[in-house]
C-alpha atoms as a PDB file:
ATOM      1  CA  UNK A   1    -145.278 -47.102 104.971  1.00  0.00           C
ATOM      2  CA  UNK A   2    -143.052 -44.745 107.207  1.00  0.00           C
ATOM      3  CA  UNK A   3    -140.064 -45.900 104.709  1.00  0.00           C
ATOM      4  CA  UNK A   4    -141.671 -45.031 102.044  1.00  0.00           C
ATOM      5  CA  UNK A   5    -142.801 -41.727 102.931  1.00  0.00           C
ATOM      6  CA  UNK A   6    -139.674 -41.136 103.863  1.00  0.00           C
ATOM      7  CA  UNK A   7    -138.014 -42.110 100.789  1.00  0.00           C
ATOM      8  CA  UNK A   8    -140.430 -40.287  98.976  1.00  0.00           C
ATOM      9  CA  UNK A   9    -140.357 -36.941 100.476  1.00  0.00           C
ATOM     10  CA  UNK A  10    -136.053 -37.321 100.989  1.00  0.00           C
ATOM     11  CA  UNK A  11    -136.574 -37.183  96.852  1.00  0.00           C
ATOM     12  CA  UNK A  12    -139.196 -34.333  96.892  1.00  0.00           C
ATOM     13  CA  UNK A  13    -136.615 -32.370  98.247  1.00  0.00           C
ATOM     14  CA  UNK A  14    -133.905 -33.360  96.390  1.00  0.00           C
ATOM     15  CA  UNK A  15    -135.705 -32.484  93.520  1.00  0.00           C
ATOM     16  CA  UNK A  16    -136.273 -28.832  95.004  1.00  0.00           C
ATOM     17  CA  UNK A  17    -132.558 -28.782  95.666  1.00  0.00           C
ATOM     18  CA  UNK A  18    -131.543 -29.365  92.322  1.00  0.00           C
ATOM     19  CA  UNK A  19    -133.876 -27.103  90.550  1.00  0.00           C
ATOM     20  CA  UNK A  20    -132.563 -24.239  93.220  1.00  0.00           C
ATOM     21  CA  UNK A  21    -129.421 -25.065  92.651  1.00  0.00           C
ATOM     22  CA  UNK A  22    -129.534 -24.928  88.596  1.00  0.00           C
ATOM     23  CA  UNK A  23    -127.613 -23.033  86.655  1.00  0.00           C
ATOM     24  CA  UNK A  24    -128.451 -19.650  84.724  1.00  0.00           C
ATOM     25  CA  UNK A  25    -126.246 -20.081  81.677  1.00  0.00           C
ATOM     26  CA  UNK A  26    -127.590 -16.819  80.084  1.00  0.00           C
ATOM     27  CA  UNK A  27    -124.070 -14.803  80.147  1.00  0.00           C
ATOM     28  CA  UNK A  28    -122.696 -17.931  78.687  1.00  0.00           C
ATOM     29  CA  UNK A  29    -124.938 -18.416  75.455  1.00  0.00           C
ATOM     30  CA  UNK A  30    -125.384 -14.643  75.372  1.00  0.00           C
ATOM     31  CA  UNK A  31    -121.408 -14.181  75.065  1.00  0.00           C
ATOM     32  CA  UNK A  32    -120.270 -13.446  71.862  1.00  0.00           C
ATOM     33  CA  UNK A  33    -117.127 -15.166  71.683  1.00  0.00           C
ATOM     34  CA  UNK A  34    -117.992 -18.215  73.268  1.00  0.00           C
ATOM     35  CA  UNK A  35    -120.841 -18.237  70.720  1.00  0.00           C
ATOM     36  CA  UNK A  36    -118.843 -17.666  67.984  1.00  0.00           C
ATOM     37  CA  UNK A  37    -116.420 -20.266  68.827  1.00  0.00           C
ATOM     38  CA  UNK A  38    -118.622 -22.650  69.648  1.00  0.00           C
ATOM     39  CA  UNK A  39    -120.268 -22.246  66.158  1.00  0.00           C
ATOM     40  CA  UNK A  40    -116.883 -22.442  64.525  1.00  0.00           C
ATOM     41  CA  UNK A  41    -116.265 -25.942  66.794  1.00  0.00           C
ATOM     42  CA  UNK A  42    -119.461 -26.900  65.048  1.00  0.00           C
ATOM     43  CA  UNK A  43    -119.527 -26.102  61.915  1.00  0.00           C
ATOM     44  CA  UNK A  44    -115.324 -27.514  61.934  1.00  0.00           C
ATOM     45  CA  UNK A  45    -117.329 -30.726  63.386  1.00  0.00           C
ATOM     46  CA  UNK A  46    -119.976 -31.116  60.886  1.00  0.00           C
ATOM     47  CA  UNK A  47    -117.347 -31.001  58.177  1.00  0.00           C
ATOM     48  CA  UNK A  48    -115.170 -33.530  59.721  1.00  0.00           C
ATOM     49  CA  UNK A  49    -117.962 -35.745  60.144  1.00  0.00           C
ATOM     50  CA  UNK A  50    -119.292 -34.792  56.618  1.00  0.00           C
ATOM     51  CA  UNK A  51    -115.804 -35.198  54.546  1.00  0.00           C
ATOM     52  CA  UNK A  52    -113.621 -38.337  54.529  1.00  0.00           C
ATOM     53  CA  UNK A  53    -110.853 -35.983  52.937  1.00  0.00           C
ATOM     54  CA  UNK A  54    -110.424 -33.186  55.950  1.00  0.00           C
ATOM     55  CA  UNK A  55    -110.150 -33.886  59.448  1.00  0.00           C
ATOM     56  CA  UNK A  56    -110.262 -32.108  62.761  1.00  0.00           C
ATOM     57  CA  UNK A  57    -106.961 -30.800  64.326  1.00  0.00           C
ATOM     58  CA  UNK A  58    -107.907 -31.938  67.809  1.00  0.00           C
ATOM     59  CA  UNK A  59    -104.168 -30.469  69.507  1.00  0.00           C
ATOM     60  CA  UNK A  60    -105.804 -27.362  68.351  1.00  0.00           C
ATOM     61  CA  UNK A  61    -109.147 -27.568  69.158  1.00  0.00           C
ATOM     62  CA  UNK A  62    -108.198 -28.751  72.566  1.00  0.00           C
ATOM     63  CA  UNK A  63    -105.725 -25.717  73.008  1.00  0.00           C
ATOM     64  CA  UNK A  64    -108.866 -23.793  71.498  1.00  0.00           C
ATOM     65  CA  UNK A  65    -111.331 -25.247  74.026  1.00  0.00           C
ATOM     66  CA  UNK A  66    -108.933 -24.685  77.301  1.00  0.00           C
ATOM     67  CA  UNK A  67    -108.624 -20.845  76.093  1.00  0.00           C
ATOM     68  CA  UNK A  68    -112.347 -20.187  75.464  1.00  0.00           C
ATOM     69  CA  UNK A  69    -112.278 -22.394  79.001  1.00  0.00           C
ATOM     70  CA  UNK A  70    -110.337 -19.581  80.914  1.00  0.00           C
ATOM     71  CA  UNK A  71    -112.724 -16.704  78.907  1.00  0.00           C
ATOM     72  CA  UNK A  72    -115.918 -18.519  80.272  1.00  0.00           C
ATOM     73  CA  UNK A  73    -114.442 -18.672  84.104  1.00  0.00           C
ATOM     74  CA  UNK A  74    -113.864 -15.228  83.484  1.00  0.00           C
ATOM     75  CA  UNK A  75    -117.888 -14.805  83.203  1.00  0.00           C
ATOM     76  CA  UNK A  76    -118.088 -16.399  86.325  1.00  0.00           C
ATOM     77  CA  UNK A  77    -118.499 -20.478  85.512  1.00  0.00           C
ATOM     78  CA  UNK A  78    -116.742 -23.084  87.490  1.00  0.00           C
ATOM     79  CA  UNK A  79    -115.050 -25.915  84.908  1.00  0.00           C
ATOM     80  CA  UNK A  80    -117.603 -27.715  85.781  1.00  0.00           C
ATOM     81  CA  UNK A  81    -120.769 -25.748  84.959  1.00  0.00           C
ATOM     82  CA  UNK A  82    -118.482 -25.466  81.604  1.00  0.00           C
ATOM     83  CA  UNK A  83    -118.501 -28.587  80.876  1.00  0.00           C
ATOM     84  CA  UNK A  84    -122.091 -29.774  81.090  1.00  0.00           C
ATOM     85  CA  UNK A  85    -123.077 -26.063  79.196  1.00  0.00           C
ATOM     86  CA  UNK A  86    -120.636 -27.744  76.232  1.00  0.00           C
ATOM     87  CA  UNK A  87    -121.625 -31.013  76.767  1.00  0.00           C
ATOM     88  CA  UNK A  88    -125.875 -29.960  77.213  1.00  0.00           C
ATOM     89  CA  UNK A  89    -127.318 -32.279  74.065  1.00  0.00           C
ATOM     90  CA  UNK A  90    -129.694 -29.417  73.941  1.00  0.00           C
ATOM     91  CA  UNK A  91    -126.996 -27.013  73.447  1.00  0.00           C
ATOM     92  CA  UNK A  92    -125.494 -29.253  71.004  1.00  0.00           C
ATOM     93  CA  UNK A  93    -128.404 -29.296  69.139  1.00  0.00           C
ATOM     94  CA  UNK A  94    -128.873 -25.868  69.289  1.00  0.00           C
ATOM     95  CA  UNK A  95    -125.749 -25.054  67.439  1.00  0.00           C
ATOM     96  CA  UNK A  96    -125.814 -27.552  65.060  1.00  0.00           C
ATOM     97  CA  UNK A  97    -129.570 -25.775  64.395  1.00  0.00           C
ATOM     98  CA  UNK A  98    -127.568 -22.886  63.578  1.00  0.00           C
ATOM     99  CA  UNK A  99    -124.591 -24.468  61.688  1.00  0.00           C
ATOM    100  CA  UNK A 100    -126.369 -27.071  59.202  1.00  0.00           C
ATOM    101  CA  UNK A 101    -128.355 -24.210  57.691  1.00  0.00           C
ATOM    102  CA  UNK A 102    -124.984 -22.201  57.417  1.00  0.00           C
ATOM    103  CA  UNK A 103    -123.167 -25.162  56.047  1.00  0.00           C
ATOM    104  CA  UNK A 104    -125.962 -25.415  53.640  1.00  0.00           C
ATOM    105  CA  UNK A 105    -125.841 -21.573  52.212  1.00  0.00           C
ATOM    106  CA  UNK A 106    -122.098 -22.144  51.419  1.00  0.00           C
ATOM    107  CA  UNK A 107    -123.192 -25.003  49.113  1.00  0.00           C
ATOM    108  CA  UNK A 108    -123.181 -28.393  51.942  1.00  0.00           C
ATOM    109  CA  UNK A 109    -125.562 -30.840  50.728  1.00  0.00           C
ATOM    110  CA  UNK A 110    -126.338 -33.901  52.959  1.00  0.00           C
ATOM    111  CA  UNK A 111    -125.316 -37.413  51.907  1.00  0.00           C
ATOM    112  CA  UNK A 112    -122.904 -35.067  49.422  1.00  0.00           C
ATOM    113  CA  UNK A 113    -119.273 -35.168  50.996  1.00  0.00           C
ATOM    114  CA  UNK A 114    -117.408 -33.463  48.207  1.00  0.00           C
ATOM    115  CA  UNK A 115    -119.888 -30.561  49.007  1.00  0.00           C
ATOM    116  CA  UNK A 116    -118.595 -30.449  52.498  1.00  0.00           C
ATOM    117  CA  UNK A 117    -115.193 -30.760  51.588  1.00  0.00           C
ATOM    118  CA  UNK A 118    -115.697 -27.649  49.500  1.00  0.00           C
ATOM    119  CA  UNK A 119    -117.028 -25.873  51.865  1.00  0.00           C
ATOM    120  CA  UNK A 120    -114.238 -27.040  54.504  1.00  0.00           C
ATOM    121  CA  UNK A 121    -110.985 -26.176  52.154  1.00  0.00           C
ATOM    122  CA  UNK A 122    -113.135 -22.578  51.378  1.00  0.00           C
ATOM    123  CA  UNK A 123    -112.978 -22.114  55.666  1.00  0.00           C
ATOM    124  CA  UNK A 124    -109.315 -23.329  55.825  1.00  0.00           C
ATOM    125  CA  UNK A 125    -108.352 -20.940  52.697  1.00  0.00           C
ATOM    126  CA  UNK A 126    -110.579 -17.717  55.010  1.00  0.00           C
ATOM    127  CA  UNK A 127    -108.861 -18.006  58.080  1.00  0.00           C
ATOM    128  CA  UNK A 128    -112.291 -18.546  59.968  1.00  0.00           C
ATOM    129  CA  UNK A 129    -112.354 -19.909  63.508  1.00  0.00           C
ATOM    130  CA  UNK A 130    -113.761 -23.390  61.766  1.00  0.00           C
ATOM    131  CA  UNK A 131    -110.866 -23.420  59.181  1.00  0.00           C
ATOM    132  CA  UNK A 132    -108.110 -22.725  61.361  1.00  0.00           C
ATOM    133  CA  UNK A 133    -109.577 -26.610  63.231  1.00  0.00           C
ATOM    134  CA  UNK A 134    -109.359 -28.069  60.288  1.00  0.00           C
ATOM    135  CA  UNK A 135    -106.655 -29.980  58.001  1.00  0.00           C
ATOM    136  CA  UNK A 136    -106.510 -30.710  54.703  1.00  0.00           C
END
């Protein structure tokens, strides 16, 4: 029984540790250009994944993501608090929340791809973050 309780309260207090230790992503998701970026990331994504016909430029979005990288450490994140804030599933969802419904008011319809498409060649011919990910 000793074991046990020792076992037990070792992860009692790594538990504590960890929620301590947890990180406060606030100037992150409150930043405007890593929001804004990261929305354009999305929204490039959910047309890529929507339209057989464009594609992601992933040299760019990887030069993209290592800039918007170096803004974030300037807010005070280590690469890896970056990471796991980009790679969060809840974050991920929480864009996407706010892309679909963007996607949709430029005329994206789910299950339609040429509707994506359309909306993808309209970002490429703005200029917008999304566009400038994208290829035709």
């Amino acid at each position: 029984m000793t074991k046990f309780k020792t076992l037990l309260t070792s992860g009692v207090f790594v538990s504590l540790a960890s929620a301590a230790f947890a990180v406060d992503y606030t100037a992150m998701r409150n930043d405007a250009r890593v929001h804004n970026e990261l929305l354009g990331a999305s929204i490039a994504y959910l047309i890529d994944e929507n339209c057989p016909d464009l594609s992601l430029r992933k040299f760019r979005l990887l030069n993209k993501a290592y800039q918007l990288q170096k803004h974030a450490n300037t807010l005070g994140y280590s690469l890896g608090e970056i990471t796991k804030y980009v790679d969060s599933k809840v974050e991920q969802d929480r864009f996407r929340a706010i892309a679909e419904p963007m996607l949709a008011k430029q005329g994206a319809r789910k299950g339609n791809a040429e509707s994506y498409c359309a909306v993808g060649r309209a970002e490429i011919a703005k200029g917008s973050f999304a566009g400038k990910l994208l290829a035709d």
